[in-house]
N, C-alpha and C. Protein backbone atom coordinates (compact mmCIF):
# COMPACT_ATOMS: atom_id res chain seq x y z
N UNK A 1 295.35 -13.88 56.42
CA UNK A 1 296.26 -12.76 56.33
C UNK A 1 295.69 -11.58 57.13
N UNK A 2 296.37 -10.97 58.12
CA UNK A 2 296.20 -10.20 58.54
C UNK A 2 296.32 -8.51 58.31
N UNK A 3 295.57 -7.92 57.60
CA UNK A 3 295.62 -6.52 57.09
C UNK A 3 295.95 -5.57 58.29
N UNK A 4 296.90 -4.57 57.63
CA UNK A 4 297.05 -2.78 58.57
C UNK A 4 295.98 -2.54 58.53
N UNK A 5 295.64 -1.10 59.43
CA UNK A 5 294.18 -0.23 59.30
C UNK A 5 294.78 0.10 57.95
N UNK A 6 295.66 0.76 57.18
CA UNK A 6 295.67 1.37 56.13
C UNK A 6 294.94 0.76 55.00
N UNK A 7 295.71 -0.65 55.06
CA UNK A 7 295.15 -1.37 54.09
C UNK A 7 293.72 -1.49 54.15
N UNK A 8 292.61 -2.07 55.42
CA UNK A 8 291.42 -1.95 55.40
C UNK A 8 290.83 -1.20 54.74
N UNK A 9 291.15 0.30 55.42
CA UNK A 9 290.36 0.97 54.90
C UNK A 9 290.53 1.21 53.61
N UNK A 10 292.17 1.42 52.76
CA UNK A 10 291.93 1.43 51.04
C UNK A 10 291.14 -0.02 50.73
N UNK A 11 291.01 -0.45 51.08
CA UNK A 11 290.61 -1.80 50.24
C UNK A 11 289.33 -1.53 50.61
N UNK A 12 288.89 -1.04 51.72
CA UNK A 12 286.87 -0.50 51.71
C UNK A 12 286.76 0.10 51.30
N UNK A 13 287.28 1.13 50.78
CA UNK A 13 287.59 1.76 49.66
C UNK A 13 286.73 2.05 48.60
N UNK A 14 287.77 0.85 48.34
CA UNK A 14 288.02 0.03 46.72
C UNK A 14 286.95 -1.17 46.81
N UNK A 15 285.95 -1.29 47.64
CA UNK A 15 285.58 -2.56 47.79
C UNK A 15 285.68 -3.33 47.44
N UNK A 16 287.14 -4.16 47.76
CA UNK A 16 287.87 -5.09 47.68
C UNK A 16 287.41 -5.81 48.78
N UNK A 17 288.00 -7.42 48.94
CA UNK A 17 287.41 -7.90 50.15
C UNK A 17 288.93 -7.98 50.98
N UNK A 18 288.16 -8.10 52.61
CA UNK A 18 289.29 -6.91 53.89
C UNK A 18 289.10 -8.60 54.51
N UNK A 19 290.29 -8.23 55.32
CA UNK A 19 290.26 -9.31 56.66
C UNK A 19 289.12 -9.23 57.87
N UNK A 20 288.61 -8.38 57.56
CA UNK A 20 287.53 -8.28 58.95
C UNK A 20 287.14 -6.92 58.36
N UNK A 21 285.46 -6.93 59.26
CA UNK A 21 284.84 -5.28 59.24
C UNK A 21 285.75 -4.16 59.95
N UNK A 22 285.55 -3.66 58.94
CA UNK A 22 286.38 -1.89 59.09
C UNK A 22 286.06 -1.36 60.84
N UNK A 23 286.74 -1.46 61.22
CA UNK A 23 285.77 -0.63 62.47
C UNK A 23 286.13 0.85 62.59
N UNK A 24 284.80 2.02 62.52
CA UNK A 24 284.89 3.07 62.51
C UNK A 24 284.01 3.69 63.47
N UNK A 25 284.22 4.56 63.86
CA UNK A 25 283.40 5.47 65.10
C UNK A 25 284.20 6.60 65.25
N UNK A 26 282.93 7.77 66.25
CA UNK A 26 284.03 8.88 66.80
C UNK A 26 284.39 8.51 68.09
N UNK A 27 285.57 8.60 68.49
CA UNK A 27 285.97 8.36 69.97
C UNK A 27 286.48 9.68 70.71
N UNK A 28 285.01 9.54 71.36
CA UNK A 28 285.68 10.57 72.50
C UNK A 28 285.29 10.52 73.82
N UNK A 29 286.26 9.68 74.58
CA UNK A 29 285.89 9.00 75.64
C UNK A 29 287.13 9.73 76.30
N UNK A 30 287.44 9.90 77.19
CA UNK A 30 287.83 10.72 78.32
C UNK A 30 288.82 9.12 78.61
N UNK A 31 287.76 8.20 79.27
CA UNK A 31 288.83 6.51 80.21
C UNK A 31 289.29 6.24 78.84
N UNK A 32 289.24 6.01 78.26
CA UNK A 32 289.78 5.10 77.11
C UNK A 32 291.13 5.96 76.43
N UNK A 33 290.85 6.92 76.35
CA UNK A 33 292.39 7.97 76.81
C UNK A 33 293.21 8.11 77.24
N UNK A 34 292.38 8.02 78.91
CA UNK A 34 293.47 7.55 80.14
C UNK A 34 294.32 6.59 80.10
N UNK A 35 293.64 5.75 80.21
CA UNK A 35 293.99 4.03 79.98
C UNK A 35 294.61 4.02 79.19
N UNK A 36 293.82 3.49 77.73
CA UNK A 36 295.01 3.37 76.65
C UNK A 36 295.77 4.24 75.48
N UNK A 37 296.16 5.74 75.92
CA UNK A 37 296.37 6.43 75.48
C UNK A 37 297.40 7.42 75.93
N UNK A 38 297.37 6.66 77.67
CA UNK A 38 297.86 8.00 78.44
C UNK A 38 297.87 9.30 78.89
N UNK A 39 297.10 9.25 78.60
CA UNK A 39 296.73 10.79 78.86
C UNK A 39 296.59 10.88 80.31
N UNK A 40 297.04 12.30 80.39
CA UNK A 40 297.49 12.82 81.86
C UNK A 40 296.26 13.74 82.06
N UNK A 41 295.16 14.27 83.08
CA UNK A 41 294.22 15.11 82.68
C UNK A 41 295.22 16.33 83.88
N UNK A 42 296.70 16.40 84.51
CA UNK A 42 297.11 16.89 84.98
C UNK A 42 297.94 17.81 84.37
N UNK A 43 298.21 17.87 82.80
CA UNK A 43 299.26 18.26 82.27
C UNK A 43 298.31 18.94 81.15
N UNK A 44 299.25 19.82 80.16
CA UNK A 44 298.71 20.85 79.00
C UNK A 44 298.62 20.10 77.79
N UNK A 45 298.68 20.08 76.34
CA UNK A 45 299.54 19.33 75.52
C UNK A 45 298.63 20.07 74.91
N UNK A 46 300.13 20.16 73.49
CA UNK A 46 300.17 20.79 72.63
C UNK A 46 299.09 19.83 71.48
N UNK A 47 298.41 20.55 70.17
CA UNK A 47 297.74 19.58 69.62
C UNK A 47 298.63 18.43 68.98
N UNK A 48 299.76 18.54 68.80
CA UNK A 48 300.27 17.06 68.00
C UNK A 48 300.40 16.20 69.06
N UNK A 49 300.51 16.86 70.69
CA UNK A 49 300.80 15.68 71.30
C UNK A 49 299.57 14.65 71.87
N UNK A 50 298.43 15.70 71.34
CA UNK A 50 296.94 14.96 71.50
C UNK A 50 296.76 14.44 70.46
N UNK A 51 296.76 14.36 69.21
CA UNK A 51 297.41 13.60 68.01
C UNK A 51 297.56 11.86 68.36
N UNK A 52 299.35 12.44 69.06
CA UNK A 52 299.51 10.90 69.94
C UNK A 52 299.12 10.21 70.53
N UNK A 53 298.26 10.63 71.72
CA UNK A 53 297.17 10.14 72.50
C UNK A 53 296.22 9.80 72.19
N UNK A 54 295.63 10.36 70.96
CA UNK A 54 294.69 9.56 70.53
C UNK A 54 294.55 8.12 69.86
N UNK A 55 296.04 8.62 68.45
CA UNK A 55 296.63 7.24 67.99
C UNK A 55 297.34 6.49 68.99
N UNK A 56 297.36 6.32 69.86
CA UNK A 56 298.12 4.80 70.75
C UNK A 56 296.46 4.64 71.62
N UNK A 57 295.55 5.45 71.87
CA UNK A 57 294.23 4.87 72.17
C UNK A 57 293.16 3.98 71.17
N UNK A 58 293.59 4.35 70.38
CA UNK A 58 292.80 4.21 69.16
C UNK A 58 292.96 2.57 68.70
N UNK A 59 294.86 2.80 68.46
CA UNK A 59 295.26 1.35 68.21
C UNK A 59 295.10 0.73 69.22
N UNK A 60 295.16 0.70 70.37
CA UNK A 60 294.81 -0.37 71.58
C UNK A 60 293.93 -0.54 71.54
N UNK A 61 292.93 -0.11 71.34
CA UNK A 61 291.37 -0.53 71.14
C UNK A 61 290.99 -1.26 69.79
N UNK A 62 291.78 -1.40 68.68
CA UNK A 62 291.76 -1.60 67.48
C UNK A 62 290.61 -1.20 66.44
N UNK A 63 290.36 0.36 66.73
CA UNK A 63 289.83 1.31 65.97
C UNK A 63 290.33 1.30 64.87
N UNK A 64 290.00 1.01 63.63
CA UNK A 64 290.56 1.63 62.16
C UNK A 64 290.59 2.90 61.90
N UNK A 65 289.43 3.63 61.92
CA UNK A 65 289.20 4.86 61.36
C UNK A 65 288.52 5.40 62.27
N UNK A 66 288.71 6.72 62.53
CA UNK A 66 287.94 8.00 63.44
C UNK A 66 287.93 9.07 62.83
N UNK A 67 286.74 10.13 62.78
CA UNK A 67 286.55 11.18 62.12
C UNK A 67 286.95 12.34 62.98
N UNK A 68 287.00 12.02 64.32
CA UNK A 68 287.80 13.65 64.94
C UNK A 68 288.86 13.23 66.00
N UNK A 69 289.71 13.88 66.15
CA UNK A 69 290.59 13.20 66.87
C UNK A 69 290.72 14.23 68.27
């Protein structure tokens, strides 16, 4: 069975047993942005829309959890 990040992480939680190790880190990589996040380093953005960019980098990389975004 394949778990959400949500679920992972409540269930590490709860130390319950998960489909795989939690993967957590801070990401702050500039390419990994670019790439899988989109990010434009040509344009402004507001903070929710760095928000976005982070979550569609994050999930392409299949990050669970990050402490700064």
């Amino acid at each position: 069975m394949t778990m959400t990040n949500r679920e992972r992480f409540t269930r590490t939680l709860d130390r319950a047993p998960v489909d795989r190790v939690l993967t957590y880190d801070v990401m702050d990589n500039r390419e990994i942005l670019i790439r899988h996040g989109g990010l434009d380093m040509g344009r402004t953005y507001s903070f929710e829309e760095l928000v976005h960019v982070n979550a569609r980098a994050l999930a392409a990389i299949g990050l669970d959890v990050t402490r700064n975004v």
